[in-house]
PDB file of N, CA and C in Angstrom:
ATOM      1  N   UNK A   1      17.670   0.611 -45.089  1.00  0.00           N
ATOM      2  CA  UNK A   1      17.382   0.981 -43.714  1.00  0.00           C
ATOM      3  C   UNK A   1      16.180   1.912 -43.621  1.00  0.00           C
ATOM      4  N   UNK A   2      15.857   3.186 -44.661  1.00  0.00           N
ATOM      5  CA  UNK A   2      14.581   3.605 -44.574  1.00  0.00           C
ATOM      6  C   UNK A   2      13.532   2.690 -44.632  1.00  0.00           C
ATOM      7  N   UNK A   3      13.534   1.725 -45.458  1.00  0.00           N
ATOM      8  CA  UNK A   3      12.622   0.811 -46.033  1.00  0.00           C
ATOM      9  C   UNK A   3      11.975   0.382 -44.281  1.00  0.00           C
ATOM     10  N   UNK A   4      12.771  -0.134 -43.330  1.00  0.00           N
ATOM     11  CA  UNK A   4      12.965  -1.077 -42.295  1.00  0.00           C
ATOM     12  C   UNK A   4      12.076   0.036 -40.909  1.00  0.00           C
ATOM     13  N   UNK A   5      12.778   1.608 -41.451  1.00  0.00           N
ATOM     14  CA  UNK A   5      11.785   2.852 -40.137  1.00  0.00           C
ATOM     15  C   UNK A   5      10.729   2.595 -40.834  1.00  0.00           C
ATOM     16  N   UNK A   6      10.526   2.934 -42.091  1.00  0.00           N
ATOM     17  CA  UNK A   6       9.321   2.922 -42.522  1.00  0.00           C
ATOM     18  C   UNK A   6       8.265   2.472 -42.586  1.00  0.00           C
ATOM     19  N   UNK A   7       8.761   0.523 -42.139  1.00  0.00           N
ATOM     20  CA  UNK A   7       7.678  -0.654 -41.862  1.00  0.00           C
ATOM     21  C   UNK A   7       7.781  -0.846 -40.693  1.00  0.00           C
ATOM     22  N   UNK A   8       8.387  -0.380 -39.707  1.00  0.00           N
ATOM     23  CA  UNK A   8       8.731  -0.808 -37.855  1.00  0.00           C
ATOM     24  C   UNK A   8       8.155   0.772 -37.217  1.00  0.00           C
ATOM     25  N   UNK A   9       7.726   1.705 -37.947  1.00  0.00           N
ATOM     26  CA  UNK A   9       7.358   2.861 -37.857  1.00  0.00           C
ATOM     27  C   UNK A   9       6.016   2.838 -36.556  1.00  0.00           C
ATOM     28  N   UNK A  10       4.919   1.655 -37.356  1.00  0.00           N
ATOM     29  CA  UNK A  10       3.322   1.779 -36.594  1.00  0.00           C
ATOM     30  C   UNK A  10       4.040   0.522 -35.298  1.00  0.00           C
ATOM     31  N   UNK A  11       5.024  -0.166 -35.397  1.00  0.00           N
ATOM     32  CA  UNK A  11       5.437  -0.993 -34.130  1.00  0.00           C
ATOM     33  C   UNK A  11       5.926  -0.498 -33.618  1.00  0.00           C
ATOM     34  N   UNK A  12       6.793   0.440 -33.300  1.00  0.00           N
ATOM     35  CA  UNK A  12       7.607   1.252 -32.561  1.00  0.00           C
ATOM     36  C   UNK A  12       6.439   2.502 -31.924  1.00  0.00           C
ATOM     37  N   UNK A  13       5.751   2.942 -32.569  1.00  0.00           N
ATOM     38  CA  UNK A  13       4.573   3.491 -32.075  1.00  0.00           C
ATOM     39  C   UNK A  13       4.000   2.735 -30.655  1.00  0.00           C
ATOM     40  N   UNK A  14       3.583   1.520 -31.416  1.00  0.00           N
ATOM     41  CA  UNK A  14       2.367   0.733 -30.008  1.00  0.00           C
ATOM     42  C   UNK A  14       3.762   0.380 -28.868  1.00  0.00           C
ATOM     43  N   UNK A  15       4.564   0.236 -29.417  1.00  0.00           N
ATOM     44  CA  UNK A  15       5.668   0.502 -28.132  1.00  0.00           C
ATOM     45  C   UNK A  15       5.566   1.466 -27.177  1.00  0.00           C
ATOM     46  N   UNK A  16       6.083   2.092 -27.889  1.00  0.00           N
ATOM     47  CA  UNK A  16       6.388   3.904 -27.281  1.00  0.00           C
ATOM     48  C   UNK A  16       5.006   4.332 -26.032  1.00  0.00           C
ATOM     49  N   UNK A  17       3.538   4.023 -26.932  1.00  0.00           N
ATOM     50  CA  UNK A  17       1.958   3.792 -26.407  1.00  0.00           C
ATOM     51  C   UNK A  17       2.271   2.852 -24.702  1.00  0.00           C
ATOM     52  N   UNK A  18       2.510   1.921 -25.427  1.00  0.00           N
ATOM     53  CA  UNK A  18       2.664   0.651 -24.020  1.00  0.00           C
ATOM     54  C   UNK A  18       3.615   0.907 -23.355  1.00  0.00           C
ATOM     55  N   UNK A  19       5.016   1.613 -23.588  1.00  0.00           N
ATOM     56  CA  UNK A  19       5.832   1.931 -22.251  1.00  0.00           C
ATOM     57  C   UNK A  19       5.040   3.407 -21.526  1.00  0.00           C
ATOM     58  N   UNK A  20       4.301   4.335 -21.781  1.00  0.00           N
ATOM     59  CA  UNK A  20       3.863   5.613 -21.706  1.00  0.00           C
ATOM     60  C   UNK A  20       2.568   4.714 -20.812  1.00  0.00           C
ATOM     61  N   UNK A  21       1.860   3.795 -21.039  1.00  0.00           N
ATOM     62  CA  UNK A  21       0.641   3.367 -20.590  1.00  0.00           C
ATOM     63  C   UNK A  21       1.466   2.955 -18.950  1.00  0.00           C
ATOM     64  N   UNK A  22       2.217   1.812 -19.313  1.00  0.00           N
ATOM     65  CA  UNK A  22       3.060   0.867 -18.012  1.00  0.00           C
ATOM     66  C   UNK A  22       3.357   1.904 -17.175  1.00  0.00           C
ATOM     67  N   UNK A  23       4.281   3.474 -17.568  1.00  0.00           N
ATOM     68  CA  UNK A  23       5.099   4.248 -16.394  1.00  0.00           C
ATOM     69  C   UNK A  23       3.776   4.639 -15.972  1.00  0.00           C
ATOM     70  N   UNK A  24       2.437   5.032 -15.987  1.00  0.00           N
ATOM     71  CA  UNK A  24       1.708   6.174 -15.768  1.00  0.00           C
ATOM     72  C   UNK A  24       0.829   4.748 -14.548  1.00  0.00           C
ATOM     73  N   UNK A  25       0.685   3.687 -15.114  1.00  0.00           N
ATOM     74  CA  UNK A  25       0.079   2.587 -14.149  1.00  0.00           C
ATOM     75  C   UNK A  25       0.704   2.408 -12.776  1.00  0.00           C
ATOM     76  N   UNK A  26       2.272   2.345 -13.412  1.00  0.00           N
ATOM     77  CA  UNK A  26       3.011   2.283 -12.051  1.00  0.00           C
ATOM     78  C   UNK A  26       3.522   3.186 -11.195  1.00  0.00           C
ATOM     79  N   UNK A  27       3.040   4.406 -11.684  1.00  0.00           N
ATOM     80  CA  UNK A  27       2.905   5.655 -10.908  1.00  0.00           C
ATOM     81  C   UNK A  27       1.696   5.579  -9.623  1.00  0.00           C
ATOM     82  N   UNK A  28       0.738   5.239 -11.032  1.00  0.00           N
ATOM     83  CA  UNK A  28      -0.701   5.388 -10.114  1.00  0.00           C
ATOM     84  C   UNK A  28      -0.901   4.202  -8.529  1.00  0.00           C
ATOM     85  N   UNK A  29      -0.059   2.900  -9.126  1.00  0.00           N
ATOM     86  CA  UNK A  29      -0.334   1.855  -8.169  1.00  0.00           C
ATOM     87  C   UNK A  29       1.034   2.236  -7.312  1.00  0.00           C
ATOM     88  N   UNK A  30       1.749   2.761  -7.011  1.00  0.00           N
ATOM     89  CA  UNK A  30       2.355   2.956  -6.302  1.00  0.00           C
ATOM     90  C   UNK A  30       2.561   4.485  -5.344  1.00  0.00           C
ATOM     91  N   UNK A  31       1.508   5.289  -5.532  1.00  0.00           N
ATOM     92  CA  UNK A  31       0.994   6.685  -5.276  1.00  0.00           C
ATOM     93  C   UNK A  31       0.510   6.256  -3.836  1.00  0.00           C
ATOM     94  N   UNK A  32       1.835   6.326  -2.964  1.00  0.00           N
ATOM     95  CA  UNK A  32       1.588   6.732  -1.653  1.00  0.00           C
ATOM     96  C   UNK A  32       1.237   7.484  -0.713  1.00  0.00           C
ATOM     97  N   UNK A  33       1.124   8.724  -1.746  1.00  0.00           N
ATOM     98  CA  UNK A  33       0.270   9.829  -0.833  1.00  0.00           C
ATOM     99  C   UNK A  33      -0.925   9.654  -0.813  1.00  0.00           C
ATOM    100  N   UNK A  34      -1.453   8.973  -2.283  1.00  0.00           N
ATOM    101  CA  UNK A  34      -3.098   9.053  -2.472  1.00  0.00           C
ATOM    102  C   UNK A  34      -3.343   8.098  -1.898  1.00  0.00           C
ATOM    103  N   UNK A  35      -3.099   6.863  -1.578  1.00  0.00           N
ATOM    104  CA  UNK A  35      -3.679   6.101  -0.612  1.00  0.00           C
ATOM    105  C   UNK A  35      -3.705   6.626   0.980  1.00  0.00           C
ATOM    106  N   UNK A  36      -2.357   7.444   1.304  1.00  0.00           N
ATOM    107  CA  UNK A  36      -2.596   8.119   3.259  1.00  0.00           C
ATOM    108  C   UNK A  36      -3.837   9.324   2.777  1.00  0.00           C
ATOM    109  N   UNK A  37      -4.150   9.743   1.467  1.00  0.00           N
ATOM    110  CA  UNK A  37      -5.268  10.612   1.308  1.00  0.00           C
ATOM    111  C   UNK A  37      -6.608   9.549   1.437  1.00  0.00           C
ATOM    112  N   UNK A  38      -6.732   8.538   0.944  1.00  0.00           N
ATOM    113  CA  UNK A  38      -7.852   7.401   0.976  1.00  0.00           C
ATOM    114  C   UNK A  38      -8.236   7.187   2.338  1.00  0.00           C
ATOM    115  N   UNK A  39      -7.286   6.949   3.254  1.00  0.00           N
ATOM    116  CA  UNK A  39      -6.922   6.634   4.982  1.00  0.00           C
ATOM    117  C   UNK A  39      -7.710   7.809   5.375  1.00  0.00           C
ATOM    118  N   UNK A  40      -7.114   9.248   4.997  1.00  0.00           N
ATOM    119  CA  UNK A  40      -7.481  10.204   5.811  1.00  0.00           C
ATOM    120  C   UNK A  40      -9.098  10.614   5.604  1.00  0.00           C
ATOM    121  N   UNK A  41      -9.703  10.166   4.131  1.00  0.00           N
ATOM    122  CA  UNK A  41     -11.127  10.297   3.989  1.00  0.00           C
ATOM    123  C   UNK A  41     -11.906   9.266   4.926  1.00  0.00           C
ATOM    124  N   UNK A  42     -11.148   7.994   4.959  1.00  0.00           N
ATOM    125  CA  UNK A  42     -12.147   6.951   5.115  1.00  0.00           C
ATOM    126  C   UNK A  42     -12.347   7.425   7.116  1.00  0.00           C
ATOM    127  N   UNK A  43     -10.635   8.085   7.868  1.00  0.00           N
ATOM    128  CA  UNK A  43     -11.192   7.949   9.156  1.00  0.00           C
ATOM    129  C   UNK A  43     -12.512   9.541   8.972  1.00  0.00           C
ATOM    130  N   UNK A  44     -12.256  10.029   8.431  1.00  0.00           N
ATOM    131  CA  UNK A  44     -12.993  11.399   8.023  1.00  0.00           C
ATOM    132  C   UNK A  44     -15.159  11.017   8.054  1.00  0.00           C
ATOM    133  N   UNK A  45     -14.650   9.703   7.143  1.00  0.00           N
ATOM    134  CA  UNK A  45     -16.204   9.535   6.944  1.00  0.00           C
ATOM    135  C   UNK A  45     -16.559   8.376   8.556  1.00  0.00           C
ATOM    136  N   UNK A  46     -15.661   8.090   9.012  1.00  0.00           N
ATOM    137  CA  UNK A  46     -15.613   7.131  10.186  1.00  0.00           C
ATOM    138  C   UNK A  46     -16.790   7.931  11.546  1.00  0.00           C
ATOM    139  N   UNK A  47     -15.560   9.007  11.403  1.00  0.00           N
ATOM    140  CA  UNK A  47     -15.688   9.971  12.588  1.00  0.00           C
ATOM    141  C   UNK A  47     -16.883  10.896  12.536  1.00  0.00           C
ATOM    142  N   UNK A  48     -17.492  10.912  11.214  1.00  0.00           N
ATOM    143  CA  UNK A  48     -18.981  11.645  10.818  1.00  0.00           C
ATOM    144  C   UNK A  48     -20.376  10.597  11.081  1.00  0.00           C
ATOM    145  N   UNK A  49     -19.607   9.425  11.359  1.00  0.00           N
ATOM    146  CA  UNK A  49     -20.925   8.595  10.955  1.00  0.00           C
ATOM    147  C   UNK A  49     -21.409   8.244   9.718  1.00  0.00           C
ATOM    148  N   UNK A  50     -20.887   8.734   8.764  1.00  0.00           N
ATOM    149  CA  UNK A  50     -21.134   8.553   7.249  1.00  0.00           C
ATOM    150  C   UNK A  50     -21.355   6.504   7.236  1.00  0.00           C
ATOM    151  N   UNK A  51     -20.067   5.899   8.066  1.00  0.00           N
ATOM    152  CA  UNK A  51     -19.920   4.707   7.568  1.00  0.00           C
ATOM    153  C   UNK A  51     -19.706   4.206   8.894  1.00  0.00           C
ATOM    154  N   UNK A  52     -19.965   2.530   8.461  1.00  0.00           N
ATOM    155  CA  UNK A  52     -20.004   1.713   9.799  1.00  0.00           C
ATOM    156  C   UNK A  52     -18.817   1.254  10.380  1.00  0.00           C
ATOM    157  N   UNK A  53     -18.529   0.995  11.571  1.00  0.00           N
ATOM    158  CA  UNK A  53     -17.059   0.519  12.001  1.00  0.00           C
ATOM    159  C   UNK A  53     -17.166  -0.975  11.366  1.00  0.00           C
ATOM    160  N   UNK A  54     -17.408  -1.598  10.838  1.00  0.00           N
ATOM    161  CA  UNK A  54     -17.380  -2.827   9.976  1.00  0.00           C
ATOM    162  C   UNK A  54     -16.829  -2.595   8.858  1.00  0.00           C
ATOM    163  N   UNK A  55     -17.328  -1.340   7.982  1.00  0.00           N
ATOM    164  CA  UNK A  55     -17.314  -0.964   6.812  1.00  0.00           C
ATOM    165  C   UNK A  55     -15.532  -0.487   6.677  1.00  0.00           C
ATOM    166  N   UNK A  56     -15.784   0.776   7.718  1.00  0.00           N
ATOM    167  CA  UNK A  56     -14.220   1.201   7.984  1.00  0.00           C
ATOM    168  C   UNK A  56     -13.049   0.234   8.009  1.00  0.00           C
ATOM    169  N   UNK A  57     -13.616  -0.880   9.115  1.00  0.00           N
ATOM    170  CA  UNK A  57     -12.196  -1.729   9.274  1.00  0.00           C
ATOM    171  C   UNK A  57     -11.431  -2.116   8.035  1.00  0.00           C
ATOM    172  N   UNK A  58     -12.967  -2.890   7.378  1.00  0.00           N
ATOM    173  CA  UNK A  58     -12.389  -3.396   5.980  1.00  0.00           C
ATOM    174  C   UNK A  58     -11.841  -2.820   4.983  1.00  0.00           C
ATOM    175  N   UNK A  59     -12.331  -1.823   4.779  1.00  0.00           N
ATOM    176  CA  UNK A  59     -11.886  -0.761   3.754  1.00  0.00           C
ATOM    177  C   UNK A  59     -10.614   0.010   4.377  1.00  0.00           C
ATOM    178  N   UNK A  60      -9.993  -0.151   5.655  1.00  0.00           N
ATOM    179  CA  UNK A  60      -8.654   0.271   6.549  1.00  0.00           C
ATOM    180  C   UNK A  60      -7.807  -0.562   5.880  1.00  0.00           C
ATOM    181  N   UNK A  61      -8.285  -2.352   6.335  1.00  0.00           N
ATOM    182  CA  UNK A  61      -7.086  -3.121   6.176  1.00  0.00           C
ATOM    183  C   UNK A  61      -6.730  -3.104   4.772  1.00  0.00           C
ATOM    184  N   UNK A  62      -7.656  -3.102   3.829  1.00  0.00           N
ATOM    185  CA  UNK A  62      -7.166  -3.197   2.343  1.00  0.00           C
ATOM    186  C   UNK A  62      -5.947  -1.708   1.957  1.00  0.00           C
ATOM    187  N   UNK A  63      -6.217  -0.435   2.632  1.00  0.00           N
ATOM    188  CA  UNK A  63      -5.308   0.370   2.183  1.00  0.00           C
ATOM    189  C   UNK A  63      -4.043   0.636   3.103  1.00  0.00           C
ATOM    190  N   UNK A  64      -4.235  -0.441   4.379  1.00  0.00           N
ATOM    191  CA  UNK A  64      -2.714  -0.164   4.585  1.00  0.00           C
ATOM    192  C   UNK A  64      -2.467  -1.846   4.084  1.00  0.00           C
ATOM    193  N   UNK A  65      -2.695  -2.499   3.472  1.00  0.00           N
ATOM    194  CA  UNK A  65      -2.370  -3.901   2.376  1.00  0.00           C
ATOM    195  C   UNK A  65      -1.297  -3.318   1.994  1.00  0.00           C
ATOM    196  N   UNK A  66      -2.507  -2.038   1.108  1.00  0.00           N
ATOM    197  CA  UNK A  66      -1.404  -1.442  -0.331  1.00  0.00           C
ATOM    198  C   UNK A  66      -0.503  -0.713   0.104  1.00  0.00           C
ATOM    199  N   UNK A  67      -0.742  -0.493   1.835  1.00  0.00           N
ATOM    200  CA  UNK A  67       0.514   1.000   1.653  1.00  0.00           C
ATOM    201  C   UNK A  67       1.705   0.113   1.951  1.00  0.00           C
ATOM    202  N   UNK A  68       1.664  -1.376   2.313  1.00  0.00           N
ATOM    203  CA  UNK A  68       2.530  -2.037   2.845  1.00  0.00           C
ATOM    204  C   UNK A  68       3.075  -2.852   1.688  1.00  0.00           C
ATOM    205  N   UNK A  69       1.883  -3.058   0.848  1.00  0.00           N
ATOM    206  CA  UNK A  69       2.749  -3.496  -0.713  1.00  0.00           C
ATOM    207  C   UNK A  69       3.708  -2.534  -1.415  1.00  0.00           C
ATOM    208  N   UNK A  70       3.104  -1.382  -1.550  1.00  0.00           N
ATOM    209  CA  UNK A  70       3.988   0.052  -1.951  1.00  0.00           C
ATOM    210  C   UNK A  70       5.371  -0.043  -1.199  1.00  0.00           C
ATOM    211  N   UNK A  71       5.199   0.013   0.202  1.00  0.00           N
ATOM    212  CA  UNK A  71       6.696  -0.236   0.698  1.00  0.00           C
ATOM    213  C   UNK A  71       7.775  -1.717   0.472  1.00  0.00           C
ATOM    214  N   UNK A  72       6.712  -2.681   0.259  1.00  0.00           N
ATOM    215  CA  UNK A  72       7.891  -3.747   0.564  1.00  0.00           C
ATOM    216  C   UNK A  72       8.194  -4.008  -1.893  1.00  0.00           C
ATOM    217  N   UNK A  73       7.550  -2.855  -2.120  1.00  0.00           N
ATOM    218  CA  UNK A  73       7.949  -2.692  -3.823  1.00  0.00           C
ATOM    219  C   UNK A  73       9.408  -2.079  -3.744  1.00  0.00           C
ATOM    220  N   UNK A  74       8.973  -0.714  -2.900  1.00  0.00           N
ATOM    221  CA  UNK A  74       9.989   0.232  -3.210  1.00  0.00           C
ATOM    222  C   UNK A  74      11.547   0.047  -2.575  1.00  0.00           C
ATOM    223  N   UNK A  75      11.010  -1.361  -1.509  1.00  0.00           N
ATOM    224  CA  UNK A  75      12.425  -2.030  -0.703  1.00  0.00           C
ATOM    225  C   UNK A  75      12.682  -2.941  -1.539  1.00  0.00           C
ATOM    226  N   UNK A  76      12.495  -3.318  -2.777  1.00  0.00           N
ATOM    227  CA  UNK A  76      12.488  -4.685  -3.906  1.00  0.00           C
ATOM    228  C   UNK A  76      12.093  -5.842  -3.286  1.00  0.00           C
ATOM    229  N   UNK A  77      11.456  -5.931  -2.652  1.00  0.00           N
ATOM    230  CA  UNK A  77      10.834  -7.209  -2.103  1.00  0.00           C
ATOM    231  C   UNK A  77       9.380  -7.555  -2.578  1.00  0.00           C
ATOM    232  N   UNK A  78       9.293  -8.780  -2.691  1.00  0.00           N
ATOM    233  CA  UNK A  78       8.346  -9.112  -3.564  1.00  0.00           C
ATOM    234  C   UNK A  78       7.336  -9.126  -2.831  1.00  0.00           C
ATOM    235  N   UNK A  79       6.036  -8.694  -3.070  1.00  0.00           N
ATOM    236  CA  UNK A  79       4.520  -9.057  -1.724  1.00  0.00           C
ATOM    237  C   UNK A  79       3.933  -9.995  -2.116  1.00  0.00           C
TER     238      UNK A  79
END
């Protein structure tokens, strides 16, 4: 059985690596505050003139996409 840690040692590693990689991804893609923070820059740069109401819309609909994928994740429903 040492023999068996000893050779499953560097595989159990890239495991351990790839579940630590997966939780921190699905943190990030499901980080609902930072996208209503994305919302609140983009009406921010809206309302300065920074960007065009063309520009805004598009770049609107894509982050309430995600805020609506985020919700219909966290209800287990598939998007």
């Amino acid at each position: 059985f040492l023999l068996d840690d000893i050779l499953l040692a560097p595989l159990n590693g890239l495991i351990w690596i790839a579940e630590k990689i997966h939780d921190q991804a699905m943190e990030e893609l499901l980080d609902e505050e930072g996208v209503r923070q994305e919302l609140r820059e983009l009406y921010m740069l809206l309302e300065t003139g920074k960007i065009s109401e063309a520009e805004f819309e598009e770049r609107e609909a894509a982050l309430v996409e995600r805020l609506e994928e985020i919700e219909a994740y966290k209800n287990g429903e598939s998007a």
